[in-house]
Structures are given as structure tokens and as C-alpha cells.
C-alpha atoms as a PDB file:
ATOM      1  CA  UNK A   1       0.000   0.000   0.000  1.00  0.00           C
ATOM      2  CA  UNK A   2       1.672   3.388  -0.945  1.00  0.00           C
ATOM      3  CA  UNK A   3       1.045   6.463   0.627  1.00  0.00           C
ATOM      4  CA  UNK A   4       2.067   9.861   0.380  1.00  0.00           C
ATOM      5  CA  UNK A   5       5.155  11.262   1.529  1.00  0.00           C
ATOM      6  CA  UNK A   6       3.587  14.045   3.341  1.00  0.00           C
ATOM      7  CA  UNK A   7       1.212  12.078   4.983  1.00  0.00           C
ATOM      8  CA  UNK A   8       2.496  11.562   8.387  1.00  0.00           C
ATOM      9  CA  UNK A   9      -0.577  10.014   9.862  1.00  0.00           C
ATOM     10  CA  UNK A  10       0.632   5.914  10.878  1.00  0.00           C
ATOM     11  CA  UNK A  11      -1.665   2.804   9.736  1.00  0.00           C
ATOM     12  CA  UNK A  12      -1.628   1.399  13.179  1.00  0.00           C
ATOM     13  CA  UNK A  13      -5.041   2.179  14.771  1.00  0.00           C
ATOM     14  CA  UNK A  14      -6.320  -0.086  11.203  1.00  0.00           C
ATOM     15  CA  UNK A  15      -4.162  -2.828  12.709  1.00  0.00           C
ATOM     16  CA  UNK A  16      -5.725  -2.242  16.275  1.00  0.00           C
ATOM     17  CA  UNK A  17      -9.355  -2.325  14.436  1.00  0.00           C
ATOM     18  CA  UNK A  18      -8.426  -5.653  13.259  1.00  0.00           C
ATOM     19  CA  UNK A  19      -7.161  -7.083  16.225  1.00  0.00           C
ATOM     20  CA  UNK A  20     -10.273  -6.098  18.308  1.00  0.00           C
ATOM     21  CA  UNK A  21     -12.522  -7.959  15.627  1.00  0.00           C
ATOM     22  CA  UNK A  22     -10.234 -11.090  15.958  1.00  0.00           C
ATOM     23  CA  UNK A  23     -10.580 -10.041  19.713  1.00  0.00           C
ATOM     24  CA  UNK A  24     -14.590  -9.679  20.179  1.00  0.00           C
ATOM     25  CA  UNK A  25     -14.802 -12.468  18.800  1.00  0.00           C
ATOM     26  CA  UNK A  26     -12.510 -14.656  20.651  1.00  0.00           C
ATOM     27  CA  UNK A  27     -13.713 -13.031  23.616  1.00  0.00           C
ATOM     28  CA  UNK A  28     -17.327 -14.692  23.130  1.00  0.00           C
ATOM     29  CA  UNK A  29     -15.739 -17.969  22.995  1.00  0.00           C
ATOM     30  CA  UNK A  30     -13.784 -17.352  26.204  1.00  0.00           C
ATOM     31  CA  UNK A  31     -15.717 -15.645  29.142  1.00  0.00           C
ATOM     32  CA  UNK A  32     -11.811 -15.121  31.009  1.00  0.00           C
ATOM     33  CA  UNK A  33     -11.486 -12.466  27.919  1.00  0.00           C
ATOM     34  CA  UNK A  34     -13.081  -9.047  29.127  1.00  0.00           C
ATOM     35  CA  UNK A  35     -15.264  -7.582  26.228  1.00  0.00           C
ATOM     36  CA  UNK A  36     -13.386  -4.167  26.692  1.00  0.00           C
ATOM     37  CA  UNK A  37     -16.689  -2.232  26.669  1.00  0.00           C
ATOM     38  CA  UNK A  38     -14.962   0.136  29.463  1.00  0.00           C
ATOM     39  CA  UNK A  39     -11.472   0.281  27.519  1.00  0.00           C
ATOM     40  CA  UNK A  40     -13.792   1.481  24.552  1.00  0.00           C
ATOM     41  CA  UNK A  41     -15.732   4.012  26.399  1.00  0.00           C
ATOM     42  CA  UNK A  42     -11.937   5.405  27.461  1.00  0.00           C
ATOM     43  CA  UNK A  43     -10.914   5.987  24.161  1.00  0.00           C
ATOM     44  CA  UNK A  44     -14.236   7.373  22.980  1.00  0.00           C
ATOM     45  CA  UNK A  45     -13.943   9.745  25.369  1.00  0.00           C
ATOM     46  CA  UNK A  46     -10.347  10.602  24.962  1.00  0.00           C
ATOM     47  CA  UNK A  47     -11.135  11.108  20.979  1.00  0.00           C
ATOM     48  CA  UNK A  48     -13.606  13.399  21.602  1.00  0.00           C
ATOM     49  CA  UNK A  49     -11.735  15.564  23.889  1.00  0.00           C
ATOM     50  CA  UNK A  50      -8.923  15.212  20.969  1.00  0.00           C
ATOM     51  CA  UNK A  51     -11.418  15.636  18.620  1.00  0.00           C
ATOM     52  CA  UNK A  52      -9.705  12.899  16.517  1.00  0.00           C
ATOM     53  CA  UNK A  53     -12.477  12.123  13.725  1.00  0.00           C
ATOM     54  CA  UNK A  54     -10.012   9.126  12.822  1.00  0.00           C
ATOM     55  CA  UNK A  55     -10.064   7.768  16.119  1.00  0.00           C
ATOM     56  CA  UNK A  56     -14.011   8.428  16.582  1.00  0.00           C
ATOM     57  CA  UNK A  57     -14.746   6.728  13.634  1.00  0.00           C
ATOM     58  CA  UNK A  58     -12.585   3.865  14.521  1.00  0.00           C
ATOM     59  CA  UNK A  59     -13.724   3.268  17.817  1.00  0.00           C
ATOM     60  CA  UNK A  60     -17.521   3.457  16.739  1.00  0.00           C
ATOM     61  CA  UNK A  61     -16.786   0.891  13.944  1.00  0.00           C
ATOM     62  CA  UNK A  62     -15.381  -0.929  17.299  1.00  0.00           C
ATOM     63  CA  UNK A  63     -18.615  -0.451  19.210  1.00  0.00           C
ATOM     64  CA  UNK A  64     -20.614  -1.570  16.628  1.00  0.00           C
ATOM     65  CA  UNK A  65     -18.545  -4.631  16.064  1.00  0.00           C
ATOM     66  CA  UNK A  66     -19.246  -4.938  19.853  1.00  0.00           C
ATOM     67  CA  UNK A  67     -23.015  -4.567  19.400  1.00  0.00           C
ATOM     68  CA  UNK A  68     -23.767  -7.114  16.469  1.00  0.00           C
ATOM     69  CA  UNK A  69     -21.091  -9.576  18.840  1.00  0.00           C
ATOM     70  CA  UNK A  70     -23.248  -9.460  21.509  1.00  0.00           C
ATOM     71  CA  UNK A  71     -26.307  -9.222  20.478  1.00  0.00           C
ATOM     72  CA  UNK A  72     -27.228  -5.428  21.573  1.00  0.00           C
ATOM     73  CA  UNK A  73     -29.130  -3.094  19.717  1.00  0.00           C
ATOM     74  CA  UNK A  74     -27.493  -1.434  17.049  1.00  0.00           C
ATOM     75  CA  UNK A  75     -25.881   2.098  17.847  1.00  0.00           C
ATOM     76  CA  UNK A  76     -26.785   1.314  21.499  1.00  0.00           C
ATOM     77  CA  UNK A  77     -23.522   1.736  23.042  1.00  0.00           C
ATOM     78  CA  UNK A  78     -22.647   5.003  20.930  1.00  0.00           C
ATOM     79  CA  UNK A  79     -25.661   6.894  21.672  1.00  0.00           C
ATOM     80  CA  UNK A  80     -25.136   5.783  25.673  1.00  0.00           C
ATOM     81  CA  UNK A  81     -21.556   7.073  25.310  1.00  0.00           C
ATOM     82  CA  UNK A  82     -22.734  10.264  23.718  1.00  0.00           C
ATOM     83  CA  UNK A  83     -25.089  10.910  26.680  1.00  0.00           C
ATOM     84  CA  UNK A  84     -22.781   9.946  29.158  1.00  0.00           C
ATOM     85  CA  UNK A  85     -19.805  11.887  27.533  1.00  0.00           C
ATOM     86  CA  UNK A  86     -22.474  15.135  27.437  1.00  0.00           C
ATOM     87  CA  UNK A  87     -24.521  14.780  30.557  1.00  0.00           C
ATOM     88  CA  UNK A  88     -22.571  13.310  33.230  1.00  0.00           C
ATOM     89  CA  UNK A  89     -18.835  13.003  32.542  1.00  0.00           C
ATOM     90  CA  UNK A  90     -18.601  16.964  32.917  1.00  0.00           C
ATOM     91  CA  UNK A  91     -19.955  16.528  36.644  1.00  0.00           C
ATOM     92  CA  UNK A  92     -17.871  13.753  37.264  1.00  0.00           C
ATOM     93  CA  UNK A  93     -14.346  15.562  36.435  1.00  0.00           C
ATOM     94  CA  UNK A  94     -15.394  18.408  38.357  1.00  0.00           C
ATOM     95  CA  UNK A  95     -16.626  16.634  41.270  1.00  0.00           C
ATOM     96  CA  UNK A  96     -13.070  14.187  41.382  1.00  0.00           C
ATOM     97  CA  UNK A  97      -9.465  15.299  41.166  1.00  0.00           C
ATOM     98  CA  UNK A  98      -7.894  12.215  41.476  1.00  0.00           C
ATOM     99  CA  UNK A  99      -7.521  10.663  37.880  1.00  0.00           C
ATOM    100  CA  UNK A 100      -7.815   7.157  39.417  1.00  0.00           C
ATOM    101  CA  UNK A 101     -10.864   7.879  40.447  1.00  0.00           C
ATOM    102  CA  UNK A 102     -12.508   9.035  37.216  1.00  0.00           C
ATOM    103  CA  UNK A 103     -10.867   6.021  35.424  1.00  0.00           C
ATOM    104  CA  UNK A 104     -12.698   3.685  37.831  1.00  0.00           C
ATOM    105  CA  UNK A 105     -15.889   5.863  37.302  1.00  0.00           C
ATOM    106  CA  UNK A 106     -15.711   5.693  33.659  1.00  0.00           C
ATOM    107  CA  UNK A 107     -14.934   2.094  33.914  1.00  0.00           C
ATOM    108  CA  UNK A 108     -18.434   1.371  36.036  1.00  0.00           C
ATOM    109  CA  UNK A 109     -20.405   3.688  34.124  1.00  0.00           C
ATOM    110  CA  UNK A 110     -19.414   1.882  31.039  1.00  0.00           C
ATOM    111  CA  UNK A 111     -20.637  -1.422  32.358  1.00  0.00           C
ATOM    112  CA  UNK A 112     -23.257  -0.998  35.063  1.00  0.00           C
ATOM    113  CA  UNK A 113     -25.061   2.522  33.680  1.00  0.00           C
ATOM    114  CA  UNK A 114     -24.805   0.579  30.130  1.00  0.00           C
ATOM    115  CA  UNK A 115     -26.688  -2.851  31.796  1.00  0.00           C
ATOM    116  CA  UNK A 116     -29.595  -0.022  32.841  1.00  0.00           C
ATOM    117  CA  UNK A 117     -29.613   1.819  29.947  1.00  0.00           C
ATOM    118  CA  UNK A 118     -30.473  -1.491  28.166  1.00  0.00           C
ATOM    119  CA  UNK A 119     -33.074  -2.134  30.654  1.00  0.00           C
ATOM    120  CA  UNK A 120     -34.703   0.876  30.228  1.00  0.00           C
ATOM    121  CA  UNK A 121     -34.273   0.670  26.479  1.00  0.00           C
ATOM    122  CA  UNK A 122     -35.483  -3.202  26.561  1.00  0.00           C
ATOM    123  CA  UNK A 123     -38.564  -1.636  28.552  1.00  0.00           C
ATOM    124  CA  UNK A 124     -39.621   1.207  25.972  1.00  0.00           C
ATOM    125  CA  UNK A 125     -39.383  -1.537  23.127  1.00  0.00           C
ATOM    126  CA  UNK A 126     -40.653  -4.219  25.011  1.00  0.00           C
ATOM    127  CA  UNK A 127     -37.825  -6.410  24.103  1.00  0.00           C
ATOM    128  CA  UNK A 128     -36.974  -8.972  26.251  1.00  0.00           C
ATOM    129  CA  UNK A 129     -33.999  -7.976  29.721  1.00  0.00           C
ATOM    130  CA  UNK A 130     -30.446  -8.244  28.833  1.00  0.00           C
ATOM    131  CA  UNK A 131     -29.142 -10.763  32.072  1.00  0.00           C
ATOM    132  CA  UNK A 132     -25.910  -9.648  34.092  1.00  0.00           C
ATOM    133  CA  UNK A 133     -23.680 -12.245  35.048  1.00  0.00           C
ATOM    134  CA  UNK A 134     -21.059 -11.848  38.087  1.00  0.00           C
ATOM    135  CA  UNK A 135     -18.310 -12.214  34.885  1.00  0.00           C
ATOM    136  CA  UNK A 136     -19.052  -8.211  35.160  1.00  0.00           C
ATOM    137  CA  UNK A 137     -16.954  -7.991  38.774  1.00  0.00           C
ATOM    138  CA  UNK A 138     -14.185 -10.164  37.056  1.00  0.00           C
ATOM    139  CA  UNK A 139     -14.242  -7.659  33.963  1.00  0.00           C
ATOM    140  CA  UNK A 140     -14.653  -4.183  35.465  1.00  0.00           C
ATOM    141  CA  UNK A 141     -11.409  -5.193  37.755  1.00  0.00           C
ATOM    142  CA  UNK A 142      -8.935  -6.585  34.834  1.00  0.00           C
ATOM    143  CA  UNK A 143     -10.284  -3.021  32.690  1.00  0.00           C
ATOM    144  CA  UNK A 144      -9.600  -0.458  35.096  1.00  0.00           C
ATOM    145  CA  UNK A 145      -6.354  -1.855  35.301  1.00  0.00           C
ATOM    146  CA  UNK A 146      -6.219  -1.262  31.472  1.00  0.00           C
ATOM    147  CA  UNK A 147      -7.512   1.980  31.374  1.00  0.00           C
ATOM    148  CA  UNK A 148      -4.938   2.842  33.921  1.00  0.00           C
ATOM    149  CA  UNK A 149      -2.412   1.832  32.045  1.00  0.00           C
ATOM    150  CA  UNK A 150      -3.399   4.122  28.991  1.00  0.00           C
END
């Protein structure tokens, strides 16, 4: 593939796209393998405060990927973000100063507010409850320590 000299944007985050699909879908297989819903929601968030359109569009193509995986409905987990990002994010960086602490935040919101946001959604279309298994402990543990990594 040939690309322009001037171009000095890398191919990478196409390699990470891939690897997340290989990913998602091993991760189905394998309950040990976290989904990375929360790891997601990080780097939505840190795109839009970049304001990245690269990385946006990337990481909803992600999402999406994540959606038809698990069976959610489709643009579910990008309009949540959006709302969250909007609505309560803002209250939570000005209410914490610890960075820690709004990693584990966006970590739990990701998970947990995204489990009620599919109830409530699963109630206004009367489709039937998305379950919660205790896999969601084991998986909101190994991604915070991701997201604190990054």
C-alpha cells in the first residue's frame, strides 16, 4: 500500500481495528477475555476531547462490532456514550481530582449505567432484559487496570 510522503498520519489504529474484531470475537468464545466495553468508552472519550475524527470513527466501527457480537441493539452503546460523555462526565471531572478515580468511574459507568440503559431501552421496546452475570466484577477489575495503564 503506498502512501504519500507528506502524509504523516501511521496505519496502526487499522491494525488495532483488526485485532479487536479477531478479539470480540474470541472473547465470546472465552468468558476469562473481558469484552473491553470500558477500555472502549476510554478511548471514545479521549477522541472526543482530541477531537480525533479518525479515532471516533474507529472506535464506533469498534462499538458496533461490539453490538452485532453481543447481540445489543445497534448504535446502542454510541448513543449511551454520547449521553454519558455530554450529561454526566462533565460533573464527574469536576466533582473528582484524582484521575484514578474518574478512570474507575468511567470504567463502572461503562458497564453498570450501560446494563440499565439497556433495561430501560429493553422496557420502551418491550424487548426482552439483557441478564448480568457476576463475569461483570471479574471484567470491570482486569479493565480499570487497562484503562490505567493508557
Amino acid at each position: 500500500m503506498q502512501r504519500s510522503i507528506s502524509s504523516k498520519k501511521s496505519l496502526t489504529p487499522l491494525l488495532y481495528v483488526a485485532l479487536f474484531v479477531i478479539y470480540e470475537s474470541l472473547s465470546s468464545i472465552y468468558l476469562f477475555l473481558p469484552p473491553l466495553l470500558g477500555v472502549l468508552f476510554f478511548l471514545f472519550i479521549k477522541s472526543l476531547k482530541n477531537d480525533d475524527v479518525i479515532a471516533i470513527f474507529l472506535v464506533a466501527f469498534c462499538l458496533l462490532i461490539f453490538e452485532s457480537e453481543k447481540g445489543y441493539l445497534l448504535f446502542s452503546t454510541i448513543i449511551y456514550f454520547g449521553l454519558i460523555y455530554k450529561l454526566v462526565l462533565p460533573k464527574i471531572e469536576q466533582n473528582f481530582n484524582c484521575n484514578p478515580c474518574i478512570k474507575i468511574s468511567i470504567v463502572l459507568l461503562a458497564y453498570i449505567g450501560f446494563y440499565f440503559f439497556n433495561v430501560v431501552m429493553s422496557t420502551i421496546f418491550l424487548l426482552p432484559l439483557v441478564g448480568i452475570s457476576y463475569y461483570i466484577i471479574y471484567y470491570i477489575i482486569i479493565e480499570f487496570l487497562i484503562v490505567s495503564v493508557l
